[in-house]
N, C-alpha and C. Protein backbone atom coordinates (compact mmCIF):
# COMPACT_ATOMS: atom_id res chain seq x y z
N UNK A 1 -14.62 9.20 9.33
CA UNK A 1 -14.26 9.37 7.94
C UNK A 1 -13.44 8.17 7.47
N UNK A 2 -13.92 7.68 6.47
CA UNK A 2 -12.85 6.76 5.79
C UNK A 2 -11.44 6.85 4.94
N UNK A 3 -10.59 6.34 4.79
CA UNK A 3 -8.89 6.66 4.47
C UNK A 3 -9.13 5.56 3.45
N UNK A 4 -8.11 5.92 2.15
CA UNK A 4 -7.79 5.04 1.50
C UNK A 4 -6.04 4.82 1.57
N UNK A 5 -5.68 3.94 1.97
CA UNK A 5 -4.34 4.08 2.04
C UNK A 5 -3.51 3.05 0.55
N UNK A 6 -2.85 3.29 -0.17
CA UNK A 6 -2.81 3.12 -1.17
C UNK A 6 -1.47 3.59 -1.14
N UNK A 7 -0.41 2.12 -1.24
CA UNK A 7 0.87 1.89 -0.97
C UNK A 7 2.10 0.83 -2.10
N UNK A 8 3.12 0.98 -3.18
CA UNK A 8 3.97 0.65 -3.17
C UNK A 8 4.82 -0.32 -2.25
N UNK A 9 4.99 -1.38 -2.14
CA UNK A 9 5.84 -2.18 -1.65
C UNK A 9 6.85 -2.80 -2.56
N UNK A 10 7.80 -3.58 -2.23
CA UNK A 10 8.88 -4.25 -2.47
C UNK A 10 8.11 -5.52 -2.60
N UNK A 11 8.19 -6.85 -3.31
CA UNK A 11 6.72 -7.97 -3.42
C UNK A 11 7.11 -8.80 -2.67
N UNK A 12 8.70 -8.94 -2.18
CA UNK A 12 8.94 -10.37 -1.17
C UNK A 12 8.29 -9.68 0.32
N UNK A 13 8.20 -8.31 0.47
CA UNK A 13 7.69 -8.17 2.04
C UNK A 13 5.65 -8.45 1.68
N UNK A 14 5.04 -8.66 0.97
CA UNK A 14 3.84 -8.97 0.55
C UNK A 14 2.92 -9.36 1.83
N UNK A 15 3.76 -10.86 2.46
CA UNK A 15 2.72 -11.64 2.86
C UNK A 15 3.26 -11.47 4.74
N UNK A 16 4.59 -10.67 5.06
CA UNK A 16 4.66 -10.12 6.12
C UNK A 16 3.78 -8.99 6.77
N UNK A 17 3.77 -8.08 5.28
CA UNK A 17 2.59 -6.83 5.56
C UNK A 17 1.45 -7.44 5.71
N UNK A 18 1.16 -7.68 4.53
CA UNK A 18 -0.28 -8.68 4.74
C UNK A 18 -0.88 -9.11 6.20
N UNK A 19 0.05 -10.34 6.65
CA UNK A 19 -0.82 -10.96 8.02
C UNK A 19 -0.28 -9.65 9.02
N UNK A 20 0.20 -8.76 9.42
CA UNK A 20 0.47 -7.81 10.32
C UNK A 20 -0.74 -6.67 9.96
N UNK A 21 -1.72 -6.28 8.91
CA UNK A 21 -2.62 -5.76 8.83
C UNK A 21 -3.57 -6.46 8.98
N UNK A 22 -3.70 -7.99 8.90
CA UNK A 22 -5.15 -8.55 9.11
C UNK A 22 -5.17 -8.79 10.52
N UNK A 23 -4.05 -9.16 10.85
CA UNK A 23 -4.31 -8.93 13.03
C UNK A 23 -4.00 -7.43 13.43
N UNK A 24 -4.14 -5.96 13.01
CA UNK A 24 -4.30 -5.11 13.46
C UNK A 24 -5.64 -4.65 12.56
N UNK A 25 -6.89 -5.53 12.33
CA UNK A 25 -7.66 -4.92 12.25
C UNK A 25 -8.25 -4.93 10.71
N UNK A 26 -7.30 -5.17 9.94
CA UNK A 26 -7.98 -4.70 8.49
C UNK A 26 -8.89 -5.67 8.00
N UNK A 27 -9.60 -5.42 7.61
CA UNK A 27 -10.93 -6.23 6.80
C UNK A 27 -10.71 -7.10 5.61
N UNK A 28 -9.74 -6.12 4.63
CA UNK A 28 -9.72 -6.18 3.01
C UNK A 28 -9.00 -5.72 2.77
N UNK A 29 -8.49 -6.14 1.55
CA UNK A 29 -7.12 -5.53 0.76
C UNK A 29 -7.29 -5.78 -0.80
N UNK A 30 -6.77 -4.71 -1.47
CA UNK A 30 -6.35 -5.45 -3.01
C UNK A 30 -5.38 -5.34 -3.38
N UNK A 31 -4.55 -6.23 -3.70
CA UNK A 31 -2.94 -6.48 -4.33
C UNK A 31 -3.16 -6.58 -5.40
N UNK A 32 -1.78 -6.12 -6.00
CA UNK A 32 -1.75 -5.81 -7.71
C UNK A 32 -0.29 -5.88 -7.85
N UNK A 33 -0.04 -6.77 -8.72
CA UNK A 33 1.05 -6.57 -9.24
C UNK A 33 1.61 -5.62 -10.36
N UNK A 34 2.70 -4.58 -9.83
CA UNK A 34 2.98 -3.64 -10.73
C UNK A 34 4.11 -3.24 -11.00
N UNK A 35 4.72 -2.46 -12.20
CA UNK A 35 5.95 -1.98 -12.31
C UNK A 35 5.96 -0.26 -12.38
N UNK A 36 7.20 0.13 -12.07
CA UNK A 36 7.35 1.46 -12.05
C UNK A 36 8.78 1.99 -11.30
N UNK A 37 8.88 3.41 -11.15
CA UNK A 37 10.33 4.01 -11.11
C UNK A 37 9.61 5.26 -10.14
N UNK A 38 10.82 5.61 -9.31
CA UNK A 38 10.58 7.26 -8.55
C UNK A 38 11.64 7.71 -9.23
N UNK A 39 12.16 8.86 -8.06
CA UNK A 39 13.05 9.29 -8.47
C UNK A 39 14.87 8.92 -8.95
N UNK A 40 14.92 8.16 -9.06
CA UNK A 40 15.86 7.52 -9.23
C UNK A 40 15.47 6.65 -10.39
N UNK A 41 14.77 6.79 -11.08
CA UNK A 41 14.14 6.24 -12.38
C UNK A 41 14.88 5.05 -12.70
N UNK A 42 14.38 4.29 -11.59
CA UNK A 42 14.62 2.62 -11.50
C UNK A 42 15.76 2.42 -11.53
N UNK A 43 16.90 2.97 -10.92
CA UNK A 43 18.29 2.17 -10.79
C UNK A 43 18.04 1.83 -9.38
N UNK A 44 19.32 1.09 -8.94
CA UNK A 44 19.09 0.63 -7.43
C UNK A 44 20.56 1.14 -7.10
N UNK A 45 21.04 0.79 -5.97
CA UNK A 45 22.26 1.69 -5.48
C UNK A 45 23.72 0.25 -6.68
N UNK A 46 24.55 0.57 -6.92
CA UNK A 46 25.93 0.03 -7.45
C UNK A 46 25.38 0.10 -8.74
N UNK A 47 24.61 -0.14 -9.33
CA UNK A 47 23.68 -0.13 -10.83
C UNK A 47 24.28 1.37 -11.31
N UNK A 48 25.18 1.34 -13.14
CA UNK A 48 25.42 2.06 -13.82
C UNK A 48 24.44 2.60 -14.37
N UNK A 49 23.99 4.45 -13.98
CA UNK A 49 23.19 4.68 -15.06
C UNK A 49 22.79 5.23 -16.05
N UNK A 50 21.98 5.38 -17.02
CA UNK A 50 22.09 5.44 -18.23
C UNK A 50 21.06 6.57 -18.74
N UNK A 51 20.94 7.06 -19.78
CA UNK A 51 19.20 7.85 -20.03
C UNK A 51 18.48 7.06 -20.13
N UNK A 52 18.18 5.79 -19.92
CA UNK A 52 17.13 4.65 -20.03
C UNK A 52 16.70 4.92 -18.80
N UNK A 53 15.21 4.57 -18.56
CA UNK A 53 14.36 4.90 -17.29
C UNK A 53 14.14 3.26 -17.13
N UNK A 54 14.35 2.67 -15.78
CA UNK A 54 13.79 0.82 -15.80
C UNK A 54 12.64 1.08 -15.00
N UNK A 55 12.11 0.59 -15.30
CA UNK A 55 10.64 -0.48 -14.45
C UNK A 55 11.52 -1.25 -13.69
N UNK A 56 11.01 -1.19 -12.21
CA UNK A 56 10.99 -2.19 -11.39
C UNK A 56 9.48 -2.94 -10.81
N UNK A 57 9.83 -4.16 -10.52
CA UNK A 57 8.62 -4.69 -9.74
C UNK A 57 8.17 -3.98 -8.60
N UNK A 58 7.28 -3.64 -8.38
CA UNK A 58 6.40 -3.68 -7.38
C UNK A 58 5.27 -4.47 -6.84
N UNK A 59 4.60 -4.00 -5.73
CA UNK A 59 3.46 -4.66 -5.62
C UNK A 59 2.59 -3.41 -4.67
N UNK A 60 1.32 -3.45 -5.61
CA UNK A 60 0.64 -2.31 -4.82
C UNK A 60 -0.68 -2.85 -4.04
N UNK A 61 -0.67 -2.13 -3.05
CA UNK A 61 -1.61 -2.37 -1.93
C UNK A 61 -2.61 -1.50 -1.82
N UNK A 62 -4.05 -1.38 -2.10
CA UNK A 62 -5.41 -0.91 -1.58
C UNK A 62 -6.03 -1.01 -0.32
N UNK A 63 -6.07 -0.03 0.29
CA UNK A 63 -6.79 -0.50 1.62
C UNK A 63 -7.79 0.80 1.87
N UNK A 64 -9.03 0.20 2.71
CA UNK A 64 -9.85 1.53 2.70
C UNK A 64 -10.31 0.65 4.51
N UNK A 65 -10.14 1.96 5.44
CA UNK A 65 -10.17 1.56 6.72
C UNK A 65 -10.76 2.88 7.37
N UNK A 66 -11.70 2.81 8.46
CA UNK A 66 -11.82 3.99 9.02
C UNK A 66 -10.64 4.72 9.63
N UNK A 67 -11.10 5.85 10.04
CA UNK A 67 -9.90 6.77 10.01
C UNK A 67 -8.92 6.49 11.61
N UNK A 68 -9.67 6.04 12.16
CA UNK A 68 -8.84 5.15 13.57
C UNK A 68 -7.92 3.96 13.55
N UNK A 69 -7.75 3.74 12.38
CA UNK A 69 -7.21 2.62 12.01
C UNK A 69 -6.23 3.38 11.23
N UNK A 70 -5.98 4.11 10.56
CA UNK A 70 -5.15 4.52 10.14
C UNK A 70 -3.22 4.41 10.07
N UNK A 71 -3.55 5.12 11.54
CA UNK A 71 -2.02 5.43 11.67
C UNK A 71 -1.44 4.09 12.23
N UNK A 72 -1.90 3.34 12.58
CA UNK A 72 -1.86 1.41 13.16
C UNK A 72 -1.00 1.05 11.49
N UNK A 73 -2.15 1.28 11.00
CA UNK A 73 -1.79 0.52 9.31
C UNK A 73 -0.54 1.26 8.35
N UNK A 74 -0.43 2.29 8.67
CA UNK A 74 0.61 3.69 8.02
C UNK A 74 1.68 2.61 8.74
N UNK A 75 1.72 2.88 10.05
CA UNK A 75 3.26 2.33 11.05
C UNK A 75 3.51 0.74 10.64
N UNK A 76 2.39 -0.32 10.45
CA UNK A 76 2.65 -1.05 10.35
C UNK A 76 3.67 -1.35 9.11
N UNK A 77 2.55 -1.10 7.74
CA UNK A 77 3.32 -0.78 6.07
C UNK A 77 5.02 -0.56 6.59
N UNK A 78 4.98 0.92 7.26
CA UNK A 78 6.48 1.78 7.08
C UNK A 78 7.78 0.92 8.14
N UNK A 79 7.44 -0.13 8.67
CA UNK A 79 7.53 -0.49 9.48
C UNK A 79 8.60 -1.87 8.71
N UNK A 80 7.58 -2.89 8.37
CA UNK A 80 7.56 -3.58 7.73
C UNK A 80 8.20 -3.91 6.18
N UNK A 81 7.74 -2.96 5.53
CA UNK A 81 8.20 -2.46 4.29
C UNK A 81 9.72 -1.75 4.28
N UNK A 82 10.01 -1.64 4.75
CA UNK A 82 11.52 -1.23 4.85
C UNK A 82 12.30 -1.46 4.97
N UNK A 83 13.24 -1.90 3.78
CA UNK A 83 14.41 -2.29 3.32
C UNK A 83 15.89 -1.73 3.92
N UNK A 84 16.27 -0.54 4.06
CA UNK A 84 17.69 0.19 4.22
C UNK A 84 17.91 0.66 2.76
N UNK A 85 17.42 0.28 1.68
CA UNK A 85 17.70 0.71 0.39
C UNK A 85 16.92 1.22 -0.42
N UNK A 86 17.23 1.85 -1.67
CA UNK A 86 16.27 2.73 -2.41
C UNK A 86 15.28 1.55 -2.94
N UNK A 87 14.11 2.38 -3.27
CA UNK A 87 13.00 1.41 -3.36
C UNK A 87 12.45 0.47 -2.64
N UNK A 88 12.47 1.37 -1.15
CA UNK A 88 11.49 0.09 -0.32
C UNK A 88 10.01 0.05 -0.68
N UNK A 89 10.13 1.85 -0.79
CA UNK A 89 8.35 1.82 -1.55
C UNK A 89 7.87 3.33 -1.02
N UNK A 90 6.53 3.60 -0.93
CA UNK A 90 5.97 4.84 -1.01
C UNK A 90 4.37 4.73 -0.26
N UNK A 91 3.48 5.25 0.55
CA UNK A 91 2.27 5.49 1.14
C UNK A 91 1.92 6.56 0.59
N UNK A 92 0.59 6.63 0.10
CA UNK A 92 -0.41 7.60 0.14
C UNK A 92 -1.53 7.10 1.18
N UNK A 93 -2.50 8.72 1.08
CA UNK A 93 -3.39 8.50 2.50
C UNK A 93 -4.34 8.87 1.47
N UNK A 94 -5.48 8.92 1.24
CA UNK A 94 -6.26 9.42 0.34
C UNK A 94 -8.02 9.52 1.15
N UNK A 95 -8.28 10.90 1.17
CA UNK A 95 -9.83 10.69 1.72
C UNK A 95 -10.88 9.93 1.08
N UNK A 96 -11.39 9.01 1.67
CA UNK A 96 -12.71 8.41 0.69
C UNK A 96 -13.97 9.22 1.21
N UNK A 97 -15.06 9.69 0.01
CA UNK A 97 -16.03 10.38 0.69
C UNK A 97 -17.05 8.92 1.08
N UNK A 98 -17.27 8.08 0.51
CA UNK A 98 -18.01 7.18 0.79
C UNK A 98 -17.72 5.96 0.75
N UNK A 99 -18.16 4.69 0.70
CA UNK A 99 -18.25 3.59 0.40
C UNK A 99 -19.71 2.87 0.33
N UNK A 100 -19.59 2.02 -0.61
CA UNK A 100 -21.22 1.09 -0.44
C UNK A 100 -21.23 -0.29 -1.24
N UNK A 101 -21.68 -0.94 -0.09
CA UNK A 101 -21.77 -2.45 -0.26
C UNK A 101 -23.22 -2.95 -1.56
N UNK A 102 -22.52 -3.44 -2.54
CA UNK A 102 -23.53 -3.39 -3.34
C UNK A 102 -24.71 -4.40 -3.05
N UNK A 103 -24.05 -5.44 -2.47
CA UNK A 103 -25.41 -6.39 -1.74
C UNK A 103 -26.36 -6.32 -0.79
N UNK A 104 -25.46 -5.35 -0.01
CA UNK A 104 -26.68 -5.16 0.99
C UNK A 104 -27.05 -3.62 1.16
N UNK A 105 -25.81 -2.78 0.70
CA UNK A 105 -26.65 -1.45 0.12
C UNK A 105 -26.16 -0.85 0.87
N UNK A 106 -25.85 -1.29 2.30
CA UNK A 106 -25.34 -0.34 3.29
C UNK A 106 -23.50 0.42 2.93
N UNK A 107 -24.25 1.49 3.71
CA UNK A 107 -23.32 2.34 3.10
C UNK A 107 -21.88 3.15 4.47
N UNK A 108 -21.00 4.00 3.84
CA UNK A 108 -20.22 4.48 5.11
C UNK A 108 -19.46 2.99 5.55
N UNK A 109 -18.68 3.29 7.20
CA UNK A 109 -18.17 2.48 7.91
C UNK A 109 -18.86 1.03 7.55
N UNK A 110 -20.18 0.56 7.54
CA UNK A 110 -20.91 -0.26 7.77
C UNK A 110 -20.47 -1.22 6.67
N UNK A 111 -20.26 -0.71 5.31
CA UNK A 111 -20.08 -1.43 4.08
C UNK A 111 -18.49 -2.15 4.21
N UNK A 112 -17.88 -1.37 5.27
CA UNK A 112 -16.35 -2.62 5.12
C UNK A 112 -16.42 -3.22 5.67
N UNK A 113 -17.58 -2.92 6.99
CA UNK A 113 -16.77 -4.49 7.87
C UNK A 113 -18.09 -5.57 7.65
């Protein structure tokens, strides 16, 4: 079965995560630069706060890997990505029912790698 793992980071750990998923295996990725707030609706720790909600930077990560690869890539992210402070970031796991390579058609496992 295929996983979509689909992750929040902090953007200076970017290119640490990055090469630590392409030598455990990963194929592909899509990065996006983004803003947004959890629970703490974008303050950071000493920051006065206010009823104003902030946007912070992020940077979000796409990954779609078979399901053996998974928990490699989960540990690596949580691993990596982690600051000591609020807003290191957030993982989702998400089932993919399929995938398909539009050039060559093939479909399932076959279309990522």
């Amino acid at each position: 079965m295929l996983k979509k793992i689909e992750c929040f980071i902090q953007p200076f750990k970017l290119e640490e995560i990055k090469d630590a998923l392409v030598e455990a295996g990963v194929e592909g990725m899509s990065v996006t630069e983004v803003k947004g707030f959890g629970t703490q609706h974008g303050f950071i720790e000493g920051e006065r706060r206010n009823r104003k909600v902030k946007f912070r930077p992020k940077t979000k990560l796409e990954i779609v890997v078979d399901e053996e690869l998974v928990e490699k890539v989960i540990s690596d992210i949580q691993k990596l990505a982690h600051t000591g402070t609020i807003g290191s970031g957030k993982i989702f796991v998400i089932p993919v029912e399929d995938a398909l390579r539009i050039r060559t058609r093939e479909t399932g496992k076959s279309a990522l790698y």
